[in-house]
PDB file of N, CA and C in Angstrom:
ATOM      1  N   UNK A   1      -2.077  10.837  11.659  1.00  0.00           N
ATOM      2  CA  UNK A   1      -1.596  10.127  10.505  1.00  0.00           C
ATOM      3  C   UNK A   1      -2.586   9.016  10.155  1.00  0.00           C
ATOM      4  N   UNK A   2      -2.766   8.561   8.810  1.00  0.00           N
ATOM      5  CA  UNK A   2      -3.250   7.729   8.615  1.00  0.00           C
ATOM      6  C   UNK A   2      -2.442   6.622   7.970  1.00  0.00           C
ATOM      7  N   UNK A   3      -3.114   5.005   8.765  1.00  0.00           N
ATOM      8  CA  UNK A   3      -1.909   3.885   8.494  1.00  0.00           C
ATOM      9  C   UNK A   3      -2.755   3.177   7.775  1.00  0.00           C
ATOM     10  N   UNK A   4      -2.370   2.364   6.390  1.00  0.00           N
ATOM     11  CA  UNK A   4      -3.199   1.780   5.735  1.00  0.00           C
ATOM     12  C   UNK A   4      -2.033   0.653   5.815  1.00  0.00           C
ATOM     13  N   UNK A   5      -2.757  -0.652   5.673  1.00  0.00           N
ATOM     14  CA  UNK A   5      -2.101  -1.574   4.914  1.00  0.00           C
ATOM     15  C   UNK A   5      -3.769  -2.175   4.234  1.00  0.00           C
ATOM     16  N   UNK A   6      -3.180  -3.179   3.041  1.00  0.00           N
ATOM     17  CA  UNK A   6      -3.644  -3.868   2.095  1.00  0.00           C
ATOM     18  C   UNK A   6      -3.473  -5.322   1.776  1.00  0.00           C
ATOM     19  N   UNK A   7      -4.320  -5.861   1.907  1.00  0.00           N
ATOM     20  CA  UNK A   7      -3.345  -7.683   1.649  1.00  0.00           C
ATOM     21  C   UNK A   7      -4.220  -8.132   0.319  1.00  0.00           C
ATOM     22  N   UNK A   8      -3.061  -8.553  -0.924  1.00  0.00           N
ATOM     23  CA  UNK A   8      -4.101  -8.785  -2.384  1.00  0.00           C
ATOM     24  C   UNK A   8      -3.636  -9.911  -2.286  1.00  0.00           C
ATOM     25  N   UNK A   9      -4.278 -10.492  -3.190  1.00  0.00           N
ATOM     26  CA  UNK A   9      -4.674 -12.168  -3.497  1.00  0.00           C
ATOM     27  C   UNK A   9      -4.026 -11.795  -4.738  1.00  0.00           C
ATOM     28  N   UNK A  10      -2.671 -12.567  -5.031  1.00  0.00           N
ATOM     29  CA  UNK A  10      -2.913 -12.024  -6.936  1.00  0.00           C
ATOM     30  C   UNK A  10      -2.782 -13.315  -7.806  1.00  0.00           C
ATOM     31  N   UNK A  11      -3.638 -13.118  -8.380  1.00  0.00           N
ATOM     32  CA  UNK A  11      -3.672 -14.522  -9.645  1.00  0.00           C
ATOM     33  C   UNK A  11      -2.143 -14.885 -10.157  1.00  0.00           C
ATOM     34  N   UNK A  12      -2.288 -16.596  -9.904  1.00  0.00           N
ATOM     35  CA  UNK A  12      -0.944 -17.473  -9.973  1.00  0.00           C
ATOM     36  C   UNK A  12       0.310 -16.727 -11.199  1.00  0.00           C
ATOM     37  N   UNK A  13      -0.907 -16.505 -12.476  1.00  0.00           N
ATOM     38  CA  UNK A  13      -0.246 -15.880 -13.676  1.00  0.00           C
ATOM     39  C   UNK A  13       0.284 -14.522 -13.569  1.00  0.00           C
ATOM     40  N   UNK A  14      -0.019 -14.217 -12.666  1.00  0.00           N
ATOM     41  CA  UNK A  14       0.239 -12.451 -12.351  1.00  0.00           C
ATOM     42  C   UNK A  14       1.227 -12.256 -11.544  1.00  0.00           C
ATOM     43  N   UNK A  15       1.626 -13.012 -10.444  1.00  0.00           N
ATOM     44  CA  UNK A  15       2.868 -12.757  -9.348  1.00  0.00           C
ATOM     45  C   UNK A  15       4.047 -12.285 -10.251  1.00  0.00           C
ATOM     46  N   UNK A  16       4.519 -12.790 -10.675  1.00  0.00           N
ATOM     47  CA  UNK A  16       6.284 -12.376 -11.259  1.00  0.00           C
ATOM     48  C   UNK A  16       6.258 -11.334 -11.643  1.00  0.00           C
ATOM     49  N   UNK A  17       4.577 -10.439 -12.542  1.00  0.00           N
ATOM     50  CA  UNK A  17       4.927  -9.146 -12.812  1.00  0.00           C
ATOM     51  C   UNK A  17       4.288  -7.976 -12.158  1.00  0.00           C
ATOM     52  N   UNK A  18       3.577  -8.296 -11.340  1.00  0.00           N
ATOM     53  CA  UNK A  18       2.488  -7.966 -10.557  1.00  0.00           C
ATOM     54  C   UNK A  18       2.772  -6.760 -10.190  1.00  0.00           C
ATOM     55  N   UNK A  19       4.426  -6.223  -9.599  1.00  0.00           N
ATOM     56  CA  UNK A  19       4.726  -5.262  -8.461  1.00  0.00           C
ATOM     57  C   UNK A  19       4.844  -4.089  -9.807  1.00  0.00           C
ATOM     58  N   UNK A  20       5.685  -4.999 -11.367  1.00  0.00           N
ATOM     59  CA  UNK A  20       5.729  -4.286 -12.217  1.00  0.00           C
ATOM     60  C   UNK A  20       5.081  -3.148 -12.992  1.00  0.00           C
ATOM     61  N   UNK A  21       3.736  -4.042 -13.150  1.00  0.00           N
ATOM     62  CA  UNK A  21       2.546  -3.722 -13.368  1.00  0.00           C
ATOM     63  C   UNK A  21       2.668  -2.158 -12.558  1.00  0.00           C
ATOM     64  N   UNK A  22       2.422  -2.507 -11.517  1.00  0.00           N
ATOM     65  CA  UNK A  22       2.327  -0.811 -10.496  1.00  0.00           C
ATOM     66  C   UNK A  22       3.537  -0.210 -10.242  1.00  0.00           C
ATOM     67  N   UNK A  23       4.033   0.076 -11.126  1.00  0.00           N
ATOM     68  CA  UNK A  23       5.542   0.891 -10.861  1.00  0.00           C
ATOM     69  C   UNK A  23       4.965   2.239 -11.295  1.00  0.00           C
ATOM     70  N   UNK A  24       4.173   2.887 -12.045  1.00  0.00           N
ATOM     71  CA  UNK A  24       3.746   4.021 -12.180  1.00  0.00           C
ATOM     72  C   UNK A  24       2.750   4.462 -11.118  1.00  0.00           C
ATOM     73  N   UNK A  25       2.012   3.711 -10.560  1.00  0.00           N
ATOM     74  CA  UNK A  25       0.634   3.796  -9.718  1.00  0.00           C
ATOM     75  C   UNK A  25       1.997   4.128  -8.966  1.00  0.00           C
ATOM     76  N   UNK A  26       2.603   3.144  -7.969  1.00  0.00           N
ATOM     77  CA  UNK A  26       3.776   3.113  -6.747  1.00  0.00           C
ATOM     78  C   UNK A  26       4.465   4.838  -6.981  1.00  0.00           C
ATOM     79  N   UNK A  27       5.198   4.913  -7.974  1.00  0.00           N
ATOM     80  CA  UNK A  27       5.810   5.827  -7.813  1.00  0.00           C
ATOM     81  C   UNK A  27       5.194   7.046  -7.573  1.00  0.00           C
ATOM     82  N   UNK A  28       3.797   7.680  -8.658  1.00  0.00           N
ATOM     83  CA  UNK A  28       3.161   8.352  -8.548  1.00  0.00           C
ATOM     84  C   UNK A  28       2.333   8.719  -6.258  1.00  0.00           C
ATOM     85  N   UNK A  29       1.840   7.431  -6.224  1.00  0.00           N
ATOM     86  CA  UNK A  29       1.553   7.868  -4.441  1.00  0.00           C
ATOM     87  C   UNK A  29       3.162   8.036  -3.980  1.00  0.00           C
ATOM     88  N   UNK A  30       3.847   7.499  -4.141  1.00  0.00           N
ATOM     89  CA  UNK A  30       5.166   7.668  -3.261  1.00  0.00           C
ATOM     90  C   UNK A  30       5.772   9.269  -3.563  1.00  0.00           C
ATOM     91  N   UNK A  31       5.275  10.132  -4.896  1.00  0.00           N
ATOM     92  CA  UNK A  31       5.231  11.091  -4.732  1.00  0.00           C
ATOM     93  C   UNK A  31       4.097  12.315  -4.344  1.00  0.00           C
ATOM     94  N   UNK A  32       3.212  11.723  -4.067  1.00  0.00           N
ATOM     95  CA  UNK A  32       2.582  12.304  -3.305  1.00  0.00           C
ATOM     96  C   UNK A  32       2.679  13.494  -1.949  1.00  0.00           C
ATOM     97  N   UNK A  33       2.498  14.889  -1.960  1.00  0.00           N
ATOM     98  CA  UNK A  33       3.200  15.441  -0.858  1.00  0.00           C
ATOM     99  C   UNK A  33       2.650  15.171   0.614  1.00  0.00           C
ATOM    100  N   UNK A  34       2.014  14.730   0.654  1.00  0.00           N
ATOM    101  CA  UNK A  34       1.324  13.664   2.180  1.00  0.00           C
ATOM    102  C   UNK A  34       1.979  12.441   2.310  1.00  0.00           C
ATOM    103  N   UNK A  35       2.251  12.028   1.431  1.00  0.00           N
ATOM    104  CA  UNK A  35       2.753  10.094   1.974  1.00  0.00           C
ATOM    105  C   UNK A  35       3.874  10.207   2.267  1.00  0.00           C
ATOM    106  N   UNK A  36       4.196   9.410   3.839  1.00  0.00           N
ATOM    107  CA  UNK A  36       5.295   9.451   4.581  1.00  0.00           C
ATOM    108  C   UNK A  36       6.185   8.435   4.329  1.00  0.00           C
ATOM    109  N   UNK A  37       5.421   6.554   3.313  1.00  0.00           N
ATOM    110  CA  UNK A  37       5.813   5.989   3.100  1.00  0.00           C
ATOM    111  C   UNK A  37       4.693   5.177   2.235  1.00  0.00           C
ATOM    112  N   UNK A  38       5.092   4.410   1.266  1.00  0.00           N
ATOM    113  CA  UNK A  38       4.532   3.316   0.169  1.00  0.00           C
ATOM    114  C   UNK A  38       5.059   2.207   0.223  1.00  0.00           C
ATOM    115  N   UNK A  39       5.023   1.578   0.651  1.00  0.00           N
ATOM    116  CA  UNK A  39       5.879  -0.093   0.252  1.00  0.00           C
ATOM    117  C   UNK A  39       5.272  -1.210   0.431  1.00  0.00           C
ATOM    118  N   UNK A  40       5.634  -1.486  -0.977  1.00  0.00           N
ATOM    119  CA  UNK A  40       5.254  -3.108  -0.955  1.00  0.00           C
ATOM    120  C   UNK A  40       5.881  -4.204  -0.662  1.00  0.00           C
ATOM    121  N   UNK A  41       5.559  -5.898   0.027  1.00  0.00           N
ATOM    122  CA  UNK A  41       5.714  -6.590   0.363  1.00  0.00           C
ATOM    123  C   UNK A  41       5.186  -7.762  -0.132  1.00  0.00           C
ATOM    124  N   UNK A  42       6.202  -9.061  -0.156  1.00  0.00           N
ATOM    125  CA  UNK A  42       5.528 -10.753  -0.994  1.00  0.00           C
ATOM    126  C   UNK A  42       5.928 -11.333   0.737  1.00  0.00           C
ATOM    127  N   UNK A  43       4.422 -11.820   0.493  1.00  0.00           N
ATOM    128  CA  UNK A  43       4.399 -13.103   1.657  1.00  0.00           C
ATOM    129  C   UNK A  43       5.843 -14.458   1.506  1.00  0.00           C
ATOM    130  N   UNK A  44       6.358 -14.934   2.414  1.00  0.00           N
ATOM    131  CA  UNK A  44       7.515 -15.494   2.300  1.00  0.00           C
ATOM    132  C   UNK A  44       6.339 -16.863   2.409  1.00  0.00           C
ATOM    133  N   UNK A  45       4.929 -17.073   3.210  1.00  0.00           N
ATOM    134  CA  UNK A  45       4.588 -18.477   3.287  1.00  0.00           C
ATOM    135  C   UNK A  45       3.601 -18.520   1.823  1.00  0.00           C
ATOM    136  N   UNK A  46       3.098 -17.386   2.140  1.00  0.00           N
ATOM    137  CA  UNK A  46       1.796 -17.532   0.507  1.00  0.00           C
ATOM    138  C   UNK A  46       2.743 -17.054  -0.598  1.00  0.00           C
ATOM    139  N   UNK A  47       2.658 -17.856  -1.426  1.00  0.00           N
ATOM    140  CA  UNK A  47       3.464 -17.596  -3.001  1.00  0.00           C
ATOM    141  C   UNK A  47       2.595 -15.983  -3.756  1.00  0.00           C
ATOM    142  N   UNK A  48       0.816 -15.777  -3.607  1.00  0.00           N
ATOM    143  CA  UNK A  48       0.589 -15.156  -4.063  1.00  0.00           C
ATOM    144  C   UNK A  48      -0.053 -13.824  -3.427  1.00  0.00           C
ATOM    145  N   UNK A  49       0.380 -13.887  -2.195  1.00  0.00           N
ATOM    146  CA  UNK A  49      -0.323 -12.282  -1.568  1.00  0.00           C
ATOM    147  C   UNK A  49       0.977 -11.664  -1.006  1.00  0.00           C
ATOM    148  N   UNK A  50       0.319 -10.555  -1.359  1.00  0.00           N
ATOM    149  CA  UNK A  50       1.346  -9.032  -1.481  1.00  0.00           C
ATOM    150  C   UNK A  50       0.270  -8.261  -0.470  1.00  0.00           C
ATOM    151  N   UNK A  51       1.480  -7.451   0.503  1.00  0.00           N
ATOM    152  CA  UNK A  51       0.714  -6.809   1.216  1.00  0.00           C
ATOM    153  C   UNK A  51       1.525  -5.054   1.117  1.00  0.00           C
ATOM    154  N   UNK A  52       0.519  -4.169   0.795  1.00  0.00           N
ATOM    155  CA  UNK A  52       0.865  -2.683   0.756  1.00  0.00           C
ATOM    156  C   UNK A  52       0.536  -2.260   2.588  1.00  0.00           C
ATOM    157  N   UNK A  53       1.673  -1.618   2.686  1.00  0.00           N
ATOM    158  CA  UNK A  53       1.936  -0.908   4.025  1.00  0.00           C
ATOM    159  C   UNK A  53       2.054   1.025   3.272  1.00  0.00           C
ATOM    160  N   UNK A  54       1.303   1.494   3.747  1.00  0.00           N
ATOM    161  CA  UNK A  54       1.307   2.688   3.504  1.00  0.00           C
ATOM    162  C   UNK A  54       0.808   3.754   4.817  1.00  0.00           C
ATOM    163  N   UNK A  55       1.438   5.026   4.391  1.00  0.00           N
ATOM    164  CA  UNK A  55       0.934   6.248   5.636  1.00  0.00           C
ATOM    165  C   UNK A  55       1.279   7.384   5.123  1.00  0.00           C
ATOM    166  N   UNK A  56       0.007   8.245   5.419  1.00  0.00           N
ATOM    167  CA  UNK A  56      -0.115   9.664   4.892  1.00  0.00           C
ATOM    168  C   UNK A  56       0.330  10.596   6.035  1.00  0.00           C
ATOM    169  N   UNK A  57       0.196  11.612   6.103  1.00  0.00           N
ATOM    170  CA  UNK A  57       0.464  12.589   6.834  1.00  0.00           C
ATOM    171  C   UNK A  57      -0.753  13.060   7.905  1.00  0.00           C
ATOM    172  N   UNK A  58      -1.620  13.066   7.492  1.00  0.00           N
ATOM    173  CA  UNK A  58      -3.208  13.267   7.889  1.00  0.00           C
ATOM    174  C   UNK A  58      -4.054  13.153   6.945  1.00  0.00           C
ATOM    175  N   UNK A  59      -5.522  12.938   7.699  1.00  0.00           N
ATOM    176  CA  UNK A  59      -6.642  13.013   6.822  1.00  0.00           C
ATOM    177  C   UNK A  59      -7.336  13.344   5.466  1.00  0.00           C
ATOM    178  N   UNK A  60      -6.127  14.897   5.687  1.00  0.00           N
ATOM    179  CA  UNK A  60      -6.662  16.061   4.211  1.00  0.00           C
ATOM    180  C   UNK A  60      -5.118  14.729   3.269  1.00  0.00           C
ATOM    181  N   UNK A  61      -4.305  14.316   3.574  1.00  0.00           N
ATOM    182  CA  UNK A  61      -3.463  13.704   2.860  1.00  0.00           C
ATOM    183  C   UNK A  61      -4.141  12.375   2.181  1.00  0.00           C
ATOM    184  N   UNK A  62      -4.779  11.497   3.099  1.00  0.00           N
ATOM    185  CA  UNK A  62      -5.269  10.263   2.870  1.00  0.00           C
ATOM    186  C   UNK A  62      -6.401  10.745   1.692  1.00  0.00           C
ATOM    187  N   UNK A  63      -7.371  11.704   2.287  1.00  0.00           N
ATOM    188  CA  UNK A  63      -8.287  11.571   0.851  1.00  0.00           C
ATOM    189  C   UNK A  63      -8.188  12.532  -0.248  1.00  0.00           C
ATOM    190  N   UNK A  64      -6.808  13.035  -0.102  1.00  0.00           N
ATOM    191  CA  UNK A  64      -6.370  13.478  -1.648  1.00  0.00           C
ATOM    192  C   UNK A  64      -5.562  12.543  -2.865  1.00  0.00           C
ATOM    193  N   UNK A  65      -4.970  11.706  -1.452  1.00  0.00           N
ATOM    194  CA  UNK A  65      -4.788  10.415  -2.621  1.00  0.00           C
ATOM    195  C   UNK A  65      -5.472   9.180  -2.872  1.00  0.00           C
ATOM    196  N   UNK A  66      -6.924   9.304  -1.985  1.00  0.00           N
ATOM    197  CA  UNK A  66      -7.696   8.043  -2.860  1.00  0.00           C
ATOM    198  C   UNK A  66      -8.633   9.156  -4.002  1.00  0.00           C
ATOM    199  N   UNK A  67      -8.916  10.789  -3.839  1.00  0.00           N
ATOM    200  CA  UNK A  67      -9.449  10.825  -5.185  1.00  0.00           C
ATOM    201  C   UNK A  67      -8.491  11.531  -6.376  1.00  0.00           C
ATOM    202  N   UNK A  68      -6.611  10.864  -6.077  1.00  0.00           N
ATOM    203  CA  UNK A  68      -6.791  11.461  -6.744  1.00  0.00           C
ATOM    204  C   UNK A  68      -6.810  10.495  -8.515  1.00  0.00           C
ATOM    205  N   UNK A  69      -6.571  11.066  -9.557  1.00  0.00           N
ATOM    206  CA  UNK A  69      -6.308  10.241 -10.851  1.00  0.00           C
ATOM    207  C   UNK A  69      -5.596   8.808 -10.710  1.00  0.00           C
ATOM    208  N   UNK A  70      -4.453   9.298 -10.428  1.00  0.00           N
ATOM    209  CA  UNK A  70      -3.558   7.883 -10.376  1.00  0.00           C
ATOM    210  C   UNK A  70      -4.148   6.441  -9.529  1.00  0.00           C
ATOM    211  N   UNK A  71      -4.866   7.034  -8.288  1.00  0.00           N
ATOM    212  CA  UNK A  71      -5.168   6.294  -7.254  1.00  0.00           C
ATOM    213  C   UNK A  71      -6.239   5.501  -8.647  1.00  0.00           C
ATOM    214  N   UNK A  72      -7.265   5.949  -9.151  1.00  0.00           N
ATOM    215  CA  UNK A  72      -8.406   5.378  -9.853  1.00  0.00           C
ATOM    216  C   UNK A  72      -7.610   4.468 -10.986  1.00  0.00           C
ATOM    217  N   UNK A  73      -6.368   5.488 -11.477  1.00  0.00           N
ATOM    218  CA  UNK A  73      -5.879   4.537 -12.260  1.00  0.00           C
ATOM    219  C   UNK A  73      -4.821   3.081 -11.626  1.00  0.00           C
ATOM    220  N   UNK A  74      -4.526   3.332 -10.606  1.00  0.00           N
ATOM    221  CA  UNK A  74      -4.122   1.773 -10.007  1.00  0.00           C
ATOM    222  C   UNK A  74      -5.026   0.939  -9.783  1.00  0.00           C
ATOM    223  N   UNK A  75      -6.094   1.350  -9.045  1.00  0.00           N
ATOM    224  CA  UNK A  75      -7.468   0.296  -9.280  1.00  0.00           C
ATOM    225  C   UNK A  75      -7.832  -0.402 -10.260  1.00  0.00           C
ATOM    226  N   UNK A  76      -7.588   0.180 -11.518  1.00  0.00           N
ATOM    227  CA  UNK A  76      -7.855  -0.250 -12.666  1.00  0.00           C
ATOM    228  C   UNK A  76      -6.991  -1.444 -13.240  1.00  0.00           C
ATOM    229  N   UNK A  77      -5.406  -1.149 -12.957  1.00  0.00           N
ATOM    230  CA  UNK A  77      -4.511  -1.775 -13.338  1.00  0.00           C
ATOM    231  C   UNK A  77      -4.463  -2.856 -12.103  1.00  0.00           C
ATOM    232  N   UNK A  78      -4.998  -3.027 -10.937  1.00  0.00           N
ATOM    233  CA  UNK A  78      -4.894  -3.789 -10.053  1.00  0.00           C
ATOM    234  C   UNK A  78      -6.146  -4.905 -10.683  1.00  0.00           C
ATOM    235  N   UNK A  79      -7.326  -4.428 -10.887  1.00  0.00           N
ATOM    236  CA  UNK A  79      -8.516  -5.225 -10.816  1.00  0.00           C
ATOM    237  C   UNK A  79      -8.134  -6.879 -11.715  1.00  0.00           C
ATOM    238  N   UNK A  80      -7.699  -6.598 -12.706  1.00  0.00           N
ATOM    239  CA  UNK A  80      -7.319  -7.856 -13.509  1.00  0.00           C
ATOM    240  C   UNK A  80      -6.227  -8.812 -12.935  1.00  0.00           C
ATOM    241  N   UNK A  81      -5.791  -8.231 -12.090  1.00  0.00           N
ATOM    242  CA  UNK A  81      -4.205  -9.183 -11.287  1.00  0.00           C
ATOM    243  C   UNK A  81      -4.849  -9.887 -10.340  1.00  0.00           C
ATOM    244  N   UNK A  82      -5.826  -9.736  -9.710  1.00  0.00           N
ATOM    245  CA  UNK A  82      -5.930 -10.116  -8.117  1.00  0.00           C
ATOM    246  C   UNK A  82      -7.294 -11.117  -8.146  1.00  0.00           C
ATOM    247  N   UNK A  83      -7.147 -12.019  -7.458  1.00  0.00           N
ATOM    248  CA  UNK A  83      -7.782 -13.227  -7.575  1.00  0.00           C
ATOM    249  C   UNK A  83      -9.340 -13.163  -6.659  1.00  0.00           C
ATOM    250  N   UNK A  84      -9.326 -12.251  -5.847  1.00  0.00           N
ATOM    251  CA  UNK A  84     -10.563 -11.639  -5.069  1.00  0.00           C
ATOM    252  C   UNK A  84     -10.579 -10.283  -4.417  1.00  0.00           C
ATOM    253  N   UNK A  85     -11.427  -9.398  -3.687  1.00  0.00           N
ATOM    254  CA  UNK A  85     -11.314  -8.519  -3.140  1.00  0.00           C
ATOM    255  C   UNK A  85     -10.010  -8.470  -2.351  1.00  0.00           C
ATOM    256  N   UNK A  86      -9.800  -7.016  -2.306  1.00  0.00           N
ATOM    257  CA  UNK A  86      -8.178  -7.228  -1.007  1.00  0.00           C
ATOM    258  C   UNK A  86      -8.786  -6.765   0.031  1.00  0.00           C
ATOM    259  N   UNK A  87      -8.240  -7.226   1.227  1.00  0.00           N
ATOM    260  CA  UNK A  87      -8.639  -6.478   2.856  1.00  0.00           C
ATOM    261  C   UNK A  87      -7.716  -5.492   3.091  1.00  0.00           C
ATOM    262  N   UNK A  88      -8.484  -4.661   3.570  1.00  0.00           N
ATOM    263  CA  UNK A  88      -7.525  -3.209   3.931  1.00  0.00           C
ATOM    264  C   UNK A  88      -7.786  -3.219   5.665  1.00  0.00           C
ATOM    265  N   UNK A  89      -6.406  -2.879   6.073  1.00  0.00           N
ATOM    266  CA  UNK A  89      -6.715  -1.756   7.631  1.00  0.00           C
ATOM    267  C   UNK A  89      -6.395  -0.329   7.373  1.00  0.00           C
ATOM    268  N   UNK A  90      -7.187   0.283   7.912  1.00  0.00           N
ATOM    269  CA  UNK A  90      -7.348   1.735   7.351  1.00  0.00           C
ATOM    270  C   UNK A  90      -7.562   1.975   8.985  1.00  0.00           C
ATOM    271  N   UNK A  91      -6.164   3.130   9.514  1.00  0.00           N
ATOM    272  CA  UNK A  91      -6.605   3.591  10.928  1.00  0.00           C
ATOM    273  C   UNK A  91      -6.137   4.848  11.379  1.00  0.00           C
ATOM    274  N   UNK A  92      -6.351   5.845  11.711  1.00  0.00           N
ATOM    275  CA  UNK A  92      -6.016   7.334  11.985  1.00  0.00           C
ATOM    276  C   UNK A  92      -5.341   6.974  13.669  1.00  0.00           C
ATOM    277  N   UNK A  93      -4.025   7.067  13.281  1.00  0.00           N
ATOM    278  CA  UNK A  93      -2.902   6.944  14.797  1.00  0.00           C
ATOM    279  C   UNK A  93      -2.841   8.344  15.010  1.00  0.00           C
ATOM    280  N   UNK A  94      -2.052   8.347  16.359  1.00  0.00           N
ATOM    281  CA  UNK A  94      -1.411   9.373  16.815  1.00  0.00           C
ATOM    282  C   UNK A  94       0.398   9.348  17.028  1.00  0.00           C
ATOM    283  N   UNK A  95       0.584  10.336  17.065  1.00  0.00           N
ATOM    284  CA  UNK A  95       2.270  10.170  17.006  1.00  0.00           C
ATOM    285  C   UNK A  95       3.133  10.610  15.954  1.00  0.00           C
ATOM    286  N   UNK A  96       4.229  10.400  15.822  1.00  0.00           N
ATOM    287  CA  UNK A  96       5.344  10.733  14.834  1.00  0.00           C
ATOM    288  C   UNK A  96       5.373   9.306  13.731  1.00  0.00           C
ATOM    289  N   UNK A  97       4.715   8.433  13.825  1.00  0.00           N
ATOM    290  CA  UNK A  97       5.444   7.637  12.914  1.00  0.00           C
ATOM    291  C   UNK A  97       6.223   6.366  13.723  1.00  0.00           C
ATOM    292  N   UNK A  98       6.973   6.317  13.066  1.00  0.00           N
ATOM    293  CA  UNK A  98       8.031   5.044  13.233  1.00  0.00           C
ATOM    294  C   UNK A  98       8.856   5.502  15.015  1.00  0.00           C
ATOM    295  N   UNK A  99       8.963   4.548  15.585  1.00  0.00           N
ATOM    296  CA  UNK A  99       9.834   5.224  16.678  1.00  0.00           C
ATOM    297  C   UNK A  99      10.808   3.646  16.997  1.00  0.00           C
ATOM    298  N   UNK A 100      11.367   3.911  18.018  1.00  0.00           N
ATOM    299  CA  UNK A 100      12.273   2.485  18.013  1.00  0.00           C
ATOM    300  C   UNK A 100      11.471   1.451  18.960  1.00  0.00           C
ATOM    301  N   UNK A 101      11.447   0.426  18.399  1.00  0.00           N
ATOM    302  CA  UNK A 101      10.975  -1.034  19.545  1.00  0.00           C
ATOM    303  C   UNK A 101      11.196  -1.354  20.787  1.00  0.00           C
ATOM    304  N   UNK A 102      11.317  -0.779  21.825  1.00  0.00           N
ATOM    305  CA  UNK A 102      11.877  -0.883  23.406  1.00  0.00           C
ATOM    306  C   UNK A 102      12.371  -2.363  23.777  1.00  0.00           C
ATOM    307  N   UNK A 103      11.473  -3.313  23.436  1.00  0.00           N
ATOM    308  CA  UNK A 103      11.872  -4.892  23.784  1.00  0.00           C
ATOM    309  C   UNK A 103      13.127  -5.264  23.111  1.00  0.00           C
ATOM    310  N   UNK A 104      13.594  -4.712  22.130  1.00  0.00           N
ATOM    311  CA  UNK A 104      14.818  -4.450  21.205  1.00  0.00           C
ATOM    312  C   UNK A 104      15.892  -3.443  21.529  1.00  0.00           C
ATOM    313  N   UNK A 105      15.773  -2.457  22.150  1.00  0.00           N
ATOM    314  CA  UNK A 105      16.285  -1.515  22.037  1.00  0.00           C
ATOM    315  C   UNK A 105      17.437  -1.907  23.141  1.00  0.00           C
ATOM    316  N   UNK A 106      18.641  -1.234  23.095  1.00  0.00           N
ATOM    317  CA  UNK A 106      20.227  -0.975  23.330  1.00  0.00           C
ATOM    318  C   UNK A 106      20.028  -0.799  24.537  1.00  0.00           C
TER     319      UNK A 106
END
């Protein structure tokens, strides 16, 4: 599987509509037949960074959705919102995914 997250910087004027803005980009990867999950997140201490948590299925999944259309067209619609480059972790795990927290667990 591949685990991406994303952390954007988004310009002061841009937060309130920001997530809006990508409701077509969002929905479009979230239908994607590789992505296991899409979701976005607002920092509770920074007013203006949003961080994308995302995961594909595998490899052939991950780079069918960075070439595909939509992906180029969220870039596009992202570039004007965000106040500098975003940092990505981009990492090929092993496993099922999500499993339960043991230090937590029943």
């Amino acid at each position: 599987m591949i685990f991406i997250n994303v952390k954007y910087q988004v310009k002061p004027e841009e937060t309130a509509t920001f997530l809006e803005k990508l409701t077509d980009y969002t929905n479009a990867c979230r239908a994607e037949e590789g992505c296991l999950f899409f979701e976005w997140y607002r920092s509770t201490e920074r007013e203006n960074e949003f961080l994308l948590v995302e995961m594909y299925r595998d490899g052939e999944a991950g780079e069918k959705h960075v070439n595909s259309p939509h992906f180029q067209a969220g870039l596009d619609a992202m570039r004007p919102l965000v106040s500098e480059t975003p940092e990505i972790i981009s990492k090929e795990i092993e496993g099922e995914g999500w499993g339960p927290m043991g230090e937590l667990a029943d």
